[in-house]
Protein backbone atom coordinates (compact mmCIF):
# COMPACT_ATOMS: atom_id res chain seq x y z
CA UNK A 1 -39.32 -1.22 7.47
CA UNK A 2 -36.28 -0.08 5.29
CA UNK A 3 -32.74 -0.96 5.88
CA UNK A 4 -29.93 1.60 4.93
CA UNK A 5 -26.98 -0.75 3.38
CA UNK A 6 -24.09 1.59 3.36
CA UNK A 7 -21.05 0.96 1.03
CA UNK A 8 -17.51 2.75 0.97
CA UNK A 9 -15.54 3.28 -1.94
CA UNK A 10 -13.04 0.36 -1.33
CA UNK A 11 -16.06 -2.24 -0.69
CA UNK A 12 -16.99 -2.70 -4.25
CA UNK A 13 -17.46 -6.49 -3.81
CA UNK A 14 -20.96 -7.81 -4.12
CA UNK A 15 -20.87 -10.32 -1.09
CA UNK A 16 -19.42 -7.70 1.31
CA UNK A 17 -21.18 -7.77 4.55
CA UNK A 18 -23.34 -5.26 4.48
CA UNK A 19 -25.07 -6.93 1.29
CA UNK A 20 -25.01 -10.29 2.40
CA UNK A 21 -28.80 -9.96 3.35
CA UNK A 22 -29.83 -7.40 1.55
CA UNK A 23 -33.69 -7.33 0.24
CA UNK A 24 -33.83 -5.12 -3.17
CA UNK A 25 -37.82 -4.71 -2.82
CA UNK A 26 -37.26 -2.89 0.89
CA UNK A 27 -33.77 -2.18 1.30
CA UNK A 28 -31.81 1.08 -0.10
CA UNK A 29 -27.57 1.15 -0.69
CA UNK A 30 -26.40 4.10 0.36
CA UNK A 31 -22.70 5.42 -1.86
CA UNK A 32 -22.00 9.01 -1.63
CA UNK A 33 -18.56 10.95 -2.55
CA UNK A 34 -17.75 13.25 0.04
CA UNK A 35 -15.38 15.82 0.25
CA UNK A 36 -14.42 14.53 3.78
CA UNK A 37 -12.79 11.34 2.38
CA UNK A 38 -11.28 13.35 -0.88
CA UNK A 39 -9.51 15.83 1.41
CA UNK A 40 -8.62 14.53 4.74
CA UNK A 41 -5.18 13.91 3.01
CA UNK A 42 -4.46 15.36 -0.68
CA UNK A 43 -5.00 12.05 -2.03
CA UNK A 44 -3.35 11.84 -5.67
CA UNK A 45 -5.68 12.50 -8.34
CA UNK A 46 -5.91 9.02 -9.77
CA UNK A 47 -6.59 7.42 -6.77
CA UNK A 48 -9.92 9.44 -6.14
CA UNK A 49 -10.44 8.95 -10.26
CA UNK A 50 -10.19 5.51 -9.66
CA UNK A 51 -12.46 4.98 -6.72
CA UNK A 52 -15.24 7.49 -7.49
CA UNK A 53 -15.19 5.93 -11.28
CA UNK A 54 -15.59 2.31 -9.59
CA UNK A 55 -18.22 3.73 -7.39
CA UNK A 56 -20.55 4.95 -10.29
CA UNK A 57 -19.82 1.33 -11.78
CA UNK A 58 -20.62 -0.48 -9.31
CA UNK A 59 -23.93 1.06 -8.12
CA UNK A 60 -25.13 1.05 -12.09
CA UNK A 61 -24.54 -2.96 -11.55
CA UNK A 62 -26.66 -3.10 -8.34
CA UNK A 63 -29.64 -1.22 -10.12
CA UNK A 64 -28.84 -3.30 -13.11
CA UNK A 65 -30.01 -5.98 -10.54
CA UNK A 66 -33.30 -4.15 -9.19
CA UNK A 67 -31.32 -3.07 -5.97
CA UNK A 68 -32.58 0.74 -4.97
CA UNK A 69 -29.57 2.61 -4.49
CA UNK A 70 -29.02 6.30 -3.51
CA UNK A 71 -26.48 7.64 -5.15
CA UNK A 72 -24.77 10.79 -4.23
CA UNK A 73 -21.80 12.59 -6.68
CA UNK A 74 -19.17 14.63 -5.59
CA UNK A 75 -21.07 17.93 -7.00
CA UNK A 76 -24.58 17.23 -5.83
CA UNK A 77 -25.39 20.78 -4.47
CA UNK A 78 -27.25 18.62 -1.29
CA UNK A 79 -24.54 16.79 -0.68
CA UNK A 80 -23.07 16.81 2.91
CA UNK A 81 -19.27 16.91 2.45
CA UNK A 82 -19.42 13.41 5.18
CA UNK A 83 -19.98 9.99 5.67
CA UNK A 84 -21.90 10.55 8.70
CA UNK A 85 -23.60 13.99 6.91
CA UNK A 86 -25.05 11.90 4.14
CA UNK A 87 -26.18 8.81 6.21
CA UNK A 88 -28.08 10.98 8.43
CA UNK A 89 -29.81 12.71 5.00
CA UNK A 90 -30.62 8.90 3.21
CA UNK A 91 -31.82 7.91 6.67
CA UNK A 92 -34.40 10.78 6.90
CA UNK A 93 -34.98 10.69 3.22
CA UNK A 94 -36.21 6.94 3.31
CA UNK A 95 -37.01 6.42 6.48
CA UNK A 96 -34.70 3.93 7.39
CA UNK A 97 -35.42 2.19 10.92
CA UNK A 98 -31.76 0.70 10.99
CA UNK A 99 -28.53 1.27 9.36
CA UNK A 100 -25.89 -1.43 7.96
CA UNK A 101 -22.70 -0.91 7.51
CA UNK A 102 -19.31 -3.14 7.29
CA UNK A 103 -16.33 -2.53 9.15
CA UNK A 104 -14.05 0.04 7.24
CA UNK A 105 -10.46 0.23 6.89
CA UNK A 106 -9.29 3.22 9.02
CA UNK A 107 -9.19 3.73 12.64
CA UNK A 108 -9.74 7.43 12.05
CA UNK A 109 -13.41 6.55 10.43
CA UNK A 110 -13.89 3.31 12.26
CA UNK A 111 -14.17 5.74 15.16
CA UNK A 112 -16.60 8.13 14.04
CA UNK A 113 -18.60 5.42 12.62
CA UNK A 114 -18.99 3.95 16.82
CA UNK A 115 -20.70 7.32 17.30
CA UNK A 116 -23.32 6.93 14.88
CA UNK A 117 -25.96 5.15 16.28
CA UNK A 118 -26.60 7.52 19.34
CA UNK A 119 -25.86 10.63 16.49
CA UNK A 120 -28.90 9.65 13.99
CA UNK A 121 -31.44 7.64 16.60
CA UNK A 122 -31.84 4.31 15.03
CA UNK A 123 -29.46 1.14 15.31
CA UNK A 124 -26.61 0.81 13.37
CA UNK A 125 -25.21 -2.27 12.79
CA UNK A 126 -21.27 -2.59 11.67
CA UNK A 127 -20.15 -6.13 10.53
CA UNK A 128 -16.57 -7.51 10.72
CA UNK A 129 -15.29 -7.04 6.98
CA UNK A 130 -14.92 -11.11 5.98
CA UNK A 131 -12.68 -10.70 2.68
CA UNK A 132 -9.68 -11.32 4.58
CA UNK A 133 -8.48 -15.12 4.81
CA UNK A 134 -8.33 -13.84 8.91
CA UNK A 135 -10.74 -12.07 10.68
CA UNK A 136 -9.43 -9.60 13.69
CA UNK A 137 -9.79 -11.95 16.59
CA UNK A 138 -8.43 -14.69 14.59
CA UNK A 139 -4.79 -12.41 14.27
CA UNK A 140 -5.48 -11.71 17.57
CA UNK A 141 -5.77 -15.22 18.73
CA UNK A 142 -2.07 -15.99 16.92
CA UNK A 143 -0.60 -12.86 18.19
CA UNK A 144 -1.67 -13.86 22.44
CA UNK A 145 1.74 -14.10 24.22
CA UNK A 146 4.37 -13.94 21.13
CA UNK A 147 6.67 -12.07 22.06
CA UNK A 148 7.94 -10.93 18.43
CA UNK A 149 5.55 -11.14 15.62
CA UNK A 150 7.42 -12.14 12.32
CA UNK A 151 4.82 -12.17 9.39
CA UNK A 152 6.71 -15.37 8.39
CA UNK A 153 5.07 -17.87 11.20
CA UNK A 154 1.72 -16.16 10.50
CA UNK A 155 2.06 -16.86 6.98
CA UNK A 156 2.68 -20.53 7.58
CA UNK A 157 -0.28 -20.85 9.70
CA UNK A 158 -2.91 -19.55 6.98
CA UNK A 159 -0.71 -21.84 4.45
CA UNK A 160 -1.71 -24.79 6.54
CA UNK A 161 -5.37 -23.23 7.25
CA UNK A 162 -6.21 -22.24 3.65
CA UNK A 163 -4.16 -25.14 2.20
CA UNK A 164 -2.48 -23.29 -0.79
CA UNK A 165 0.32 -24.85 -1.69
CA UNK A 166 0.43 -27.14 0.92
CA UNK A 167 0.92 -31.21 0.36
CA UNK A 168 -0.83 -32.09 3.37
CA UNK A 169 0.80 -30.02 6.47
CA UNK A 170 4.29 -29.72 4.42
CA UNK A 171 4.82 -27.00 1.79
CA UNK A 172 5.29 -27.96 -1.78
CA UNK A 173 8.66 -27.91 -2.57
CA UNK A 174 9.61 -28.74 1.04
CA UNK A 175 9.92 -24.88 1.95
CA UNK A 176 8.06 -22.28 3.16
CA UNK A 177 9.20 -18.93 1.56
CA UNK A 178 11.28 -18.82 -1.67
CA UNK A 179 12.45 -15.21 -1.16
CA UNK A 180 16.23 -16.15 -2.18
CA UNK A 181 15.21 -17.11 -5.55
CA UNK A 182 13.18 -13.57 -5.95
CA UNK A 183 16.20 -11.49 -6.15
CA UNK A 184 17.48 -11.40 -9.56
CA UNK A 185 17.94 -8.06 -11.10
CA UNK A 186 16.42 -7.41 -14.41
CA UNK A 187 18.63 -9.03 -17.29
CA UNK A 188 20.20 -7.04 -20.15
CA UNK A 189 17.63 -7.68 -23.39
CA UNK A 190 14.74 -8.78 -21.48
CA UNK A 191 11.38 -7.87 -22.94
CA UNK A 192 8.93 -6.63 -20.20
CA UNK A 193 5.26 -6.95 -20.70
CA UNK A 194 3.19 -4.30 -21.39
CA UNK A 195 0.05 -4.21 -19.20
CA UNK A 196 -3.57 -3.95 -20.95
CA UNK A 197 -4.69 -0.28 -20.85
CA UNK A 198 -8.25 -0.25 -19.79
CA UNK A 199 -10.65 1.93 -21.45
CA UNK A 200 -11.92 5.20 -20.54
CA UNK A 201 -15.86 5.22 -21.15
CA UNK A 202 -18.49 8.27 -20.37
CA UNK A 203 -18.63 7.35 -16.86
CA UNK A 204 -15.16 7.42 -16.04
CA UNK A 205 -14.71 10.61 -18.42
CA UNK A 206 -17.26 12.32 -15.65
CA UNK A 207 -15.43 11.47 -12.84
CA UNK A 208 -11.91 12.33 -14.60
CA UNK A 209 -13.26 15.86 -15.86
CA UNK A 210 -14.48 16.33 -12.02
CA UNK A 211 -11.52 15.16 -10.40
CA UNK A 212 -9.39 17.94 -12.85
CA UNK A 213 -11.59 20.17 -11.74
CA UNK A 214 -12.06 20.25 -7.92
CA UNK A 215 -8.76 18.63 -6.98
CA UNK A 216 -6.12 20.56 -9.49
CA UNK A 217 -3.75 21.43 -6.84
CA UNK A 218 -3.68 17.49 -5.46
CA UNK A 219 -0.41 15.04 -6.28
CA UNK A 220 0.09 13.52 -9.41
CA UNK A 221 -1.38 13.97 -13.16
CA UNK A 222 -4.52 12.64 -14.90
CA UNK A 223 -2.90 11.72 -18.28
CA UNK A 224 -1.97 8.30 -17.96
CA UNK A 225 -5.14 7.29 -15.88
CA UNK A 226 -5.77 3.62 -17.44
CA UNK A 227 -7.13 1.72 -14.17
CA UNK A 228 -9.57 -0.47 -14.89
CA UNK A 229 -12.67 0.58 -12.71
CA UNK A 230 -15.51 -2.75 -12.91
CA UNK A 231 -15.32 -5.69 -11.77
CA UNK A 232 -14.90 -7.34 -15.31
CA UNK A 233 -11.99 -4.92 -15.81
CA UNK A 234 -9.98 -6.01 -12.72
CA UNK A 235 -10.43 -9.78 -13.57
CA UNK A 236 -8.75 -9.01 -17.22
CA UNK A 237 -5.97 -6.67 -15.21
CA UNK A 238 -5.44 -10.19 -13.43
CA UNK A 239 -5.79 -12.36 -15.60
CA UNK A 240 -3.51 -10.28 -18.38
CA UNK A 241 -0.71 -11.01 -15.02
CA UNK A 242 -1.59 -14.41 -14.77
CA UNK A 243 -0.56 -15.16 -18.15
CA UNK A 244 1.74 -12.33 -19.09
CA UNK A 245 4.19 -11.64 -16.16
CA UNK A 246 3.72 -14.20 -13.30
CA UNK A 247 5.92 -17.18 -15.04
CA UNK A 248 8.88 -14.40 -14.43
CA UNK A 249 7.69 -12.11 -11.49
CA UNK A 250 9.32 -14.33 -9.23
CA UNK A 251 12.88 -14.05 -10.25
CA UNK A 252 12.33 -10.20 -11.02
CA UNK A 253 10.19 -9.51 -8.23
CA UNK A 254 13.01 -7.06 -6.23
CA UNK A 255 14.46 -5.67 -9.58
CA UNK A 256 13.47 -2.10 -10.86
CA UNK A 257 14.50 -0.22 -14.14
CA UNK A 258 14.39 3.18 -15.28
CA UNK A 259 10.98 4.40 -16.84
CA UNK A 260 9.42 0.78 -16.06
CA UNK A 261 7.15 0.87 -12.72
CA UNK A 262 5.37 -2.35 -13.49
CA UNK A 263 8.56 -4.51 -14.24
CA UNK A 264 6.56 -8.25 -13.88
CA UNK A 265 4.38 -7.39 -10.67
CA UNK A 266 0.53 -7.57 -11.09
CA UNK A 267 -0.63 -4.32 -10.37
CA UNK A 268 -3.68 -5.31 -9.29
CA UNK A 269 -3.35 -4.03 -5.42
CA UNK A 270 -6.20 -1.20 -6.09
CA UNK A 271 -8.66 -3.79 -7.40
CA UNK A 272 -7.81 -6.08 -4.17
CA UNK A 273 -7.90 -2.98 -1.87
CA UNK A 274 -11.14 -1.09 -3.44
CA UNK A 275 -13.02 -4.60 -3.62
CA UNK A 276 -12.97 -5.45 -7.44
CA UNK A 277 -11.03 -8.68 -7.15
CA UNK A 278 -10.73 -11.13 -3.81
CA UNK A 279 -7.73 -12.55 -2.23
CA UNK A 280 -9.63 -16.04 -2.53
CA UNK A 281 -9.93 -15.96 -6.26
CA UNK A 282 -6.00 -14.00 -6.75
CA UNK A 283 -4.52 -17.41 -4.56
CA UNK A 284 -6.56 -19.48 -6.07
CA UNK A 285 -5.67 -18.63 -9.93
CA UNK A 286 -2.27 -18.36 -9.06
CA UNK A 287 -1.81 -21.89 -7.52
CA UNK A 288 -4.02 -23.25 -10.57
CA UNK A 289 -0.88 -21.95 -12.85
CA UNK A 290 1.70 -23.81 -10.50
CA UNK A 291 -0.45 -27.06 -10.90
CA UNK A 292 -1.08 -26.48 -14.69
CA UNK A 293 3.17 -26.34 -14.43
CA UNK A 294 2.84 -22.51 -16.35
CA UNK A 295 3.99 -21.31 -13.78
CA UNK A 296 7.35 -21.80 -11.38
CA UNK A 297 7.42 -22.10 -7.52
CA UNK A 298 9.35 -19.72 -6.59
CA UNK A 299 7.04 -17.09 -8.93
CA UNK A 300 3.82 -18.49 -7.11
CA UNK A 301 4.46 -18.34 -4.13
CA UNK A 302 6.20 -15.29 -3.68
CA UNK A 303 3.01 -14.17 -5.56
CA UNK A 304 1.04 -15.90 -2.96
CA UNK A 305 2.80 -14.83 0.54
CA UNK A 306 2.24 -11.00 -1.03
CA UNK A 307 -1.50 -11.31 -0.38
CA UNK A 308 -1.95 -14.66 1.92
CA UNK A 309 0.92 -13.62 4.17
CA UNK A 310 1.98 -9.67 3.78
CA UNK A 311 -1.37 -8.10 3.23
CA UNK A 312 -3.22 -10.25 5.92
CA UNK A 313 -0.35 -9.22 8.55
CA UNK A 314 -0.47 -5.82 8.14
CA UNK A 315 -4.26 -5.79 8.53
CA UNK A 316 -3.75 -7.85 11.76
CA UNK A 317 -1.38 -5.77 13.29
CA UNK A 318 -2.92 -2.38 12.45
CA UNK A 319 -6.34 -3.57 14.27
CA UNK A 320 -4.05 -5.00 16.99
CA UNK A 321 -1.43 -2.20 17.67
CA UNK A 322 -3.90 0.87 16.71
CA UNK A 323 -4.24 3.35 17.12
CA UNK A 324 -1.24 3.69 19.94
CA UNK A 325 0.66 2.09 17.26
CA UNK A 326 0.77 5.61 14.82
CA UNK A 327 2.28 7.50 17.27
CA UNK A 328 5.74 5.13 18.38
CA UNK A 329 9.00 6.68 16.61
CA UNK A 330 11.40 4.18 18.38
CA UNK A 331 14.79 5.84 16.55
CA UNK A 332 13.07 9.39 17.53
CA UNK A 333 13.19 10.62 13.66
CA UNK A 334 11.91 14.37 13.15
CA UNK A 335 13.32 15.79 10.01
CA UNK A 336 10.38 17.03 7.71
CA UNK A 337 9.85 15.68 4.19
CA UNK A 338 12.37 16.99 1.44
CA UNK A 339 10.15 18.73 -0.73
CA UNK A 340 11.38 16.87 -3.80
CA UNK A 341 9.07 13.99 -2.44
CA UNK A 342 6.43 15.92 -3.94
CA UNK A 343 8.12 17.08 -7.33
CA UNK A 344 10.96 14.53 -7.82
CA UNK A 345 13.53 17.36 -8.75
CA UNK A 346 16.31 15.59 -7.38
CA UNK A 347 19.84 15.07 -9.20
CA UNK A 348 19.19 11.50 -6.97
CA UNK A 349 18.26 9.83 -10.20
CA UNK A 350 16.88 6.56 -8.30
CA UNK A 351 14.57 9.14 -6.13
CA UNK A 352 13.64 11.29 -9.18
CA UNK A 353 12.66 8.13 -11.27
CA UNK A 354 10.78 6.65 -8.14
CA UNK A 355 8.90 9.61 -7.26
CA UNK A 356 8.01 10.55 -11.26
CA UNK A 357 6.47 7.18 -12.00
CA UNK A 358 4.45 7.94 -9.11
CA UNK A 359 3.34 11.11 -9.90
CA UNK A 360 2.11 9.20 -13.86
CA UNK A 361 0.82 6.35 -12.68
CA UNK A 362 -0.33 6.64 -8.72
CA UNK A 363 1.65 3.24 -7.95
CA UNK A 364 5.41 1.92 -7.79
CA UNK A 365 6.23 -1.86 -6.71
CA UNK A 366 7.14 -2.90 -3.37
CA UNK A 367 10.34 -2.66 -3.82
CA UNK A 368 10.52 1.02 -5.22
CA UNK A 369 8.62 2.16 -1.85
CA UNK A 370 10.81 0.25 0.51
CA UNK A 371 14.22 0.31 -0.65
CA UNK A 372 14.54 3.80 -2.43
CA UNK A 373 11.63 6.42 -1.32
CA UNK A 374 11.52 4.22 2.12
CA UNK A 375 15.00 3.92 2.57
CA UNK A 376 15.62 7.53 1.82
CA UNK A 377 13.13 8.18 4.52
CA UNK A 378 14.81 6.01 7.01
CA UNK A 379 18.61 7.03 7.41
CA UNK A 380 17.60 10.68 6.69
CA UNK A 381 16.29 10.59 9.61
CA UNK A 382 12.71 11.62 8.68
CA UNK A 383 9.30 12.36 10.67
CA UNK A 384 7.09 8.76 10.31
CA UNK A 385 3.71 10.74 10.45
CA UNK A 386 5.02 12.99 7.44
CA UNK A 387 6.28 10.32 5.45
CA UNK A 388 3.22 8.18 5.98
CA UNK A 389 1.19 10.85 5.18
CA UNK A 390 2.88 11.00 1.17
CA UNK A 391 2.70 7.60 1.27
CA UNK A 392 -1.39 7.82 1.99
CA UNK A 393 -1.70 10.29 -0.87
CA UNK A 394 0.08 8.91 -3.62
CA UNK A 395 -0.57 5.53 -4.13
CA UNK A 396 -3.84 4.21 -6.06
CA UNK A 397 -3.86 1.22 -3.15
CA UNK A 398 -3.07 3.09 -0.29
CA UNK A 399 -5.69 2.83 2.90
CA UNK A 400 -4.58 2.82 6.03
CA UNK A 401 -4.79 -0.49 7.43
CA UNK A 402 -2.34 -1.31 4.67
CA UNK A 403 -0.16 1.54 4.57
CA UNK A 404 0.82 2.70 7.54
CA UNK A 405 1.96 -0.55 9.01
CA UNK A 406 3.98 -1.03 5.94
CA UNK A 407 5.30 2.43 6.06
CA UNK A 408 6.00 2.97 9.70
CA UNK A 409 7.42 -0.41 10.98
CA UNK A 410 8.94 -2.06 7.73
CA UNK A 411 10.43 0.99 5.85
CA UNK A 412 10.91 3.50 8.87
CA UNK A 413 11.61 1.17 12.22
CA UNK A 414 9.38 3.07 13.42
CA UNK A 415 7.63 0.32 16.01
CA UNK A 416 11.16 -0.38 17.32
CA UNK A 417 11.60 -3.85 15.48
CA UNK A 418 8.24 -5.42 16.05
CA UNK A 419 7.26 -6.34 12.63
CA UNK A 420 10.85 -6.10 11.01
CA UNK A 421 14.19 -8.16 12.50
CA UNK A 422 16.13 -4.88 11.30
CA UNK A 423 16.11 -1.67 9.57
CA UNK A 424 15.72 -1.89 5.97
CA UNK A 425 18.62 0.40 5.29
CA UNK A 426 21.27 0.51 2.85
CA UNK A 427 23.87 2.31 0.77
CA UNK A 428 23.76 2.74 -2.80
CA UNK A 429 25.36 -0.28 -3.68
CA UNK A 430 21.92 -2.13 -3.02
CA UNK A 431 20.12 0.25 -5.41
CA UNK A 432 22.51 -0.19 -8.36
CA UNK A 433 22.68 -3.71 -8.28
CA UNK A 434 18.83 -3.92 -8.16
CA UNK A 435 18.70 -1.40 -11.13
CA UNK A 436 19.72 0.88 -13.85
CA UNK A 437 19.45 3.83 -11.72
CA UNK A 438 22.68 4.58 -10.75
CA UNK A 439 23.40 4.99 -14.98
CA UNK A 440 24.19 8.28 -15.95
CA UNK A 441 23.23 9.81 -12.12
CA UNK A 442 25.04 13.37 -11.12
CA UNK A 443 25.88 10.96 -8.18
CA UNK A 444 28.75 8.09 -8.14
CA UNK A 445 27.60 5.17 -6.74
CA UNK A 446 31.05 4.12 -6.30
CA UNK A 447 32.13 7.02 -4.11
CA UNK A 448 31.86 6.74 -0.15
CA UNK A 449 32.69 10.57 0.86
CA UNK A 450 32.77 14.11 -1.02
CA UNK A 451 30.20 16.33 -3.44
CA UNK A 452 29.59 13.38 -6.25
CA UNK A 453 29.39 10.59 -3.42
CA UNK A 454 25.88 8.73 -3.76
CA UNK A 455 24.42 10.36 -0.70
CA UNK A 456 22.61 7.32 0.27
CA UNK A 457 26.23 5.62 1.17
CA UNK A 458 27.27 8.55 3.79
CA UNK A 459 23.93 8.91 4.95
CA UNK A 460 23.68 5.22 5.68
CA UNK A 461 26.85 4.64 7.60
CA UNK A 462 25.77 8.58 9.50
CA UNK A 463 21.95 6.79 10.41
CA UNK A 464 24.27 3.69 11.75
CA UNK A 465 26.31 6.02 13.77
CA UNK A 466 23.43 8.35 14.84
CA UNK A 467 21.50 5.08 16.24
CA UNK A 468 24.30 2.83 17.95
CA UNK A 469 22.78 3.13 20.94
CA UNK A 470 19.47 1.51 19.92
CA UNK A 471 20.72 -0.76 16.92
CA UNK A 472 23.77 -2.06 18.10
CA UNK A 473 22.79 -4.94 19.52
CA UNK A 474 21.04 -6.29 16.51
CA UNK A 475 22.68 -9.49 15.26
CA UNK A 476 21.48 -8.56 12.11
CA UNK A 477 23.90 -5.29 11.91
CA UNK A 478 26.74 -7.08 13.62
CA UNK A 479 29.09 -7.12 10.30
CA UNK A 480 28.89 -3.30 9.51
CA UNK A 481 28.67 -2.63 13.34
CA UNK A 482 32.32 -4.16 13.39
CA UNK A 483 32.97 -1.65 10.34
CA UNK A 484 31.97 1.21 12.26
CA UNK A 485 34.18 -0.01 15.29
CA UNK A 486 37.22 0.01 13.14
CA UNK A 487 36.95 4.16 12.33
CA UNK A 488 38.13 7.05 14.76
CA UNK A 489 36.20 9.39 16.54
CA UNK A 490 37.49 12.28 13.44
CA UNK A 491 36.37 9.78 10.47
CA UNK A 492 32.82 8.80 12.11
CA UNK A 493 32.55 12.80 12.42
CA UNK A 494 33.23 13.39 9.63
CA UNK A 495 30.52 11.28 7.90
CA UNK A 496 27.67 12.49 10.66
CA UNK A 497 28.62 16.39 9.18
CA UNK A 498 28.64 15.20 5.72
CA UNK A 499 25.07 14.01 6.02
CA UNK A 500 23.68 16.52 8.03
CA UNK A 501 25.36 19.19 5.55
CA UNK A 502 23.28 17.08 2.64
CA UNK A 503 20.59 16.83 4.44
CA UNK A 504 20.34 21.13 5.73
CA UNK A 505 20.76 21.93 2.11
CA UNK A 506 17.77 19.82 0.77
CA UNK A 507 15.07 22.02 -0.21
CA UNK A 508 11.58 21.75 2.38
CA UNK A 509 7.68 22.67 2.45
CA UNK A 510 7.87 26.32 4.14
């Protein structure tokens, strides 16, 4: 009896479930590219590059192993367009009597996937996904009767579970979270590191050539594709951060420069995401450079809470909050995405820089999404399922158990405050201290009110205004609450109309 041993593009990991028994002399892995999964948002050209390339890789290593796997590409003229389509083909093809699968990472396939087994007449079997430091019931479990649910307390608890960094149940160092000492902005003469390019060979040449072809009207460009797309290649990505940028990423971690998206982060979030690398393996180097001392605290474990804390909340609370969770939109935002989102035309030279690194190189660091394209987002006053949706499409890493918790409760509110203690909103001054951006902008960071005002300043105090009723009681906001408190009726006016006169003239998708 044959087994069908499905495997999605972002479980590129040997030991992922589905695998975990598999027997090469009876057992066939199913990969297919399917339209479906290309098109059900216009992901950004890279990012399908990156996966379908990693695909072909990674099935040419399980044959290298005797594994029988059936392989479908993108332009087979059989092929099925879906998931489901090309599982019910392999099925009848080898005549599989079950079908194994592990758990994927999107509520909209997850779904589909429950109505398989009555769909194709055999069993299908989908196992939790067990590359996460904590499985679903286990973020259930911590989440039971909390009444907020701050990633920090979560993040202690897998500290003390997994033991990194840890000196028996106390943190080294004597504190949890470093985050004060991650803030400085980049200093004037400071060499960056270059990251390693990774080669383009005759596989990922293909997939490139295919990708040009069928996808040409999709976000971003092809040019500066240099992702790394085996397994060997994401553990030199890593390790090339390990000993190139981490010493530093701590200190720099929040700062951003003109015409630099890597700055010192790792940019290895596609490798985690897709399967390449683990978040075992990431920790564990990381900690081995803070024991080796090569590495600072404050650098590792702000490295660390990333991917032990961040990326294991968001997973938790998408499986826990979905899929009700998409559709809150607590400050009841509902303008439509400025259209310079998709071109970066903008004289906003922080938005234009953002937004064009993005289109090159299918990524920008956290910081870049949350406090300029995310921020923009918020005290515009924008639609959360529109700006999710961008987010989905143009980032290399980008699934939706990762994205859209990070996009619609930490950068747009969205959830009403129960992943973030307050709206990640702020003026221009933020930007330019973080930056170089504000350098020869049409805009004057400086300037509160009129046609050169930075229009993040007015639009910030006009999204303060606009929500009083649901923000003011935030101890958080308190101090520019009490600035607010000390204008007139005509000057708080006055700001709303500015904004909303900024805002009606912004070009938008007809």
């Amino acid at each position: 009896m044959s087994v069908l041993r499905l495997v999605l593009g972002d479980q590129l990991t040997r030991g992922v479930a589905a695998l975990t028994d598999l027997d090469p002399a009876r057992d066939v892995v199913l990969m297919a590219e399917v339209t479906g999964e290309a098109v059900y948002v216009r992901h950004h050209k890279q990012k399908i590059a990156f996966i379908f390339s990693a695909m072909r890789h990674f099935a040419e290593d399980l044959r290298a192993e005797g594994v029988q796997v059936r392989y479908v590409k993108l332009d087979d003229p059989d092929n099925a367009g879906s998931l489901k389509g090309e599982v019910a083909r392999a099925v009848a093809a080898v005549g599989a009597t079950r079908v194994v699968a592990t758990m994927c990472g999107e509520w909209r396939l997850h779904h589909d996937m429950l109505g398989w087994e009555a769909a194709l007449g055999v069993p299908v079997e989908i196992r939790e996904d067990d590359r996460f430091f904590a499985s679903r019931d286990r973020f259930a479990l911590w989440a039971q009767g909390r009444r907020e649910l701050r990633m920090e307390f979560f993040y202690r608890e897998m500290r003390r579970a997994t033991g990194f960094l840890m000196d028996g149940d106390q943190p080294r160092g004597g504190r949890w979270n470093f985050d004060a000492e991650n803030r400085k902005p980049l200093a004037g003469g400071l060499d960056l590191p270059q990251r390693e390019r990774a080669p383009i060979d005759a596989i990922t040449r293909e997939v490139l050539d295919l990708v040009g072809q069928r996808f040409a009207d999709h976000f971003g460009s092809l040019e500066d594709f240099d992702w790394a797309v085996t397994r060997d290649g994401a553990l030199a990505a890593l390790d090339d951060f390990i000993t190139q940028a981490l010493p530093r990423f701590g200190d720099y971690q929040d700062a951003m420069a003109a015409d630099a998206p890597f700055v010192f982060h790792a940019v290895i979030s596609p490798y985690l995401n897709a399967g390449l690398l683990t978040p075992h393996e990431v920790c564990r180097r990381a900690q081995q450079e803070f024991d080796a001392k090569r590495a600072p605290l404050n650098a590792v474990e702000g490295f660390i809470r990333q991917i032990l804390g961040w990326r294991e909340y968001v997973r938790g609370i998408y499986w826990l909050k979905m899929p009700d969770y998409a559709e809150t939109n607590a400050l009841q935002a509902k303008r439509p995405l400025p259209w310079f989102y998709w071109t970066g035309e903008t004289e906003m030279r922080c938005l234009s820089q953002v937004i064009g690194m993005t289109h090159r190189h299918a990524y920008s660091h956290h910081i870049q999404r949350l406090m300029v394209t995310g921020n923009f987002a918020l005290i515009a006053g924008i639609a959360p399922r529109e700006v999710e949706e961008w987010y989905l499409i143009v980032y290399a890493d980008a699934y939706e158990w990762v994205e859209l918790p990070n996009t619609h409760g930490l950068s747009l509110y969205a959830d009403g405050g129960l992943m973030a203690s307050k709206p990640y909103a702020s003026g221009g001054a933020y930007i330019d201290r973080m930056s170089d951006f504000c350098c020869g902008c049409a805009y004057e960071v400086k300037k509160k009110s009129g046609p050169r005002a930075c229009p993040f300043n007015y639009l910030y105090w006009a999204f303060l205004i606009r929500n009083a009723g649901k923000l003011r009681g935030n101890p958080r906001l308190a101090m520019p609450y009490r600035t607010i408190d000390r204008w007139d009726d005509v000057r708080q006016q006055g700001i709303l109309m500015e904004a909303e006169a900024f805002l009606d003239g912004l070009a938008y998708q007809a």
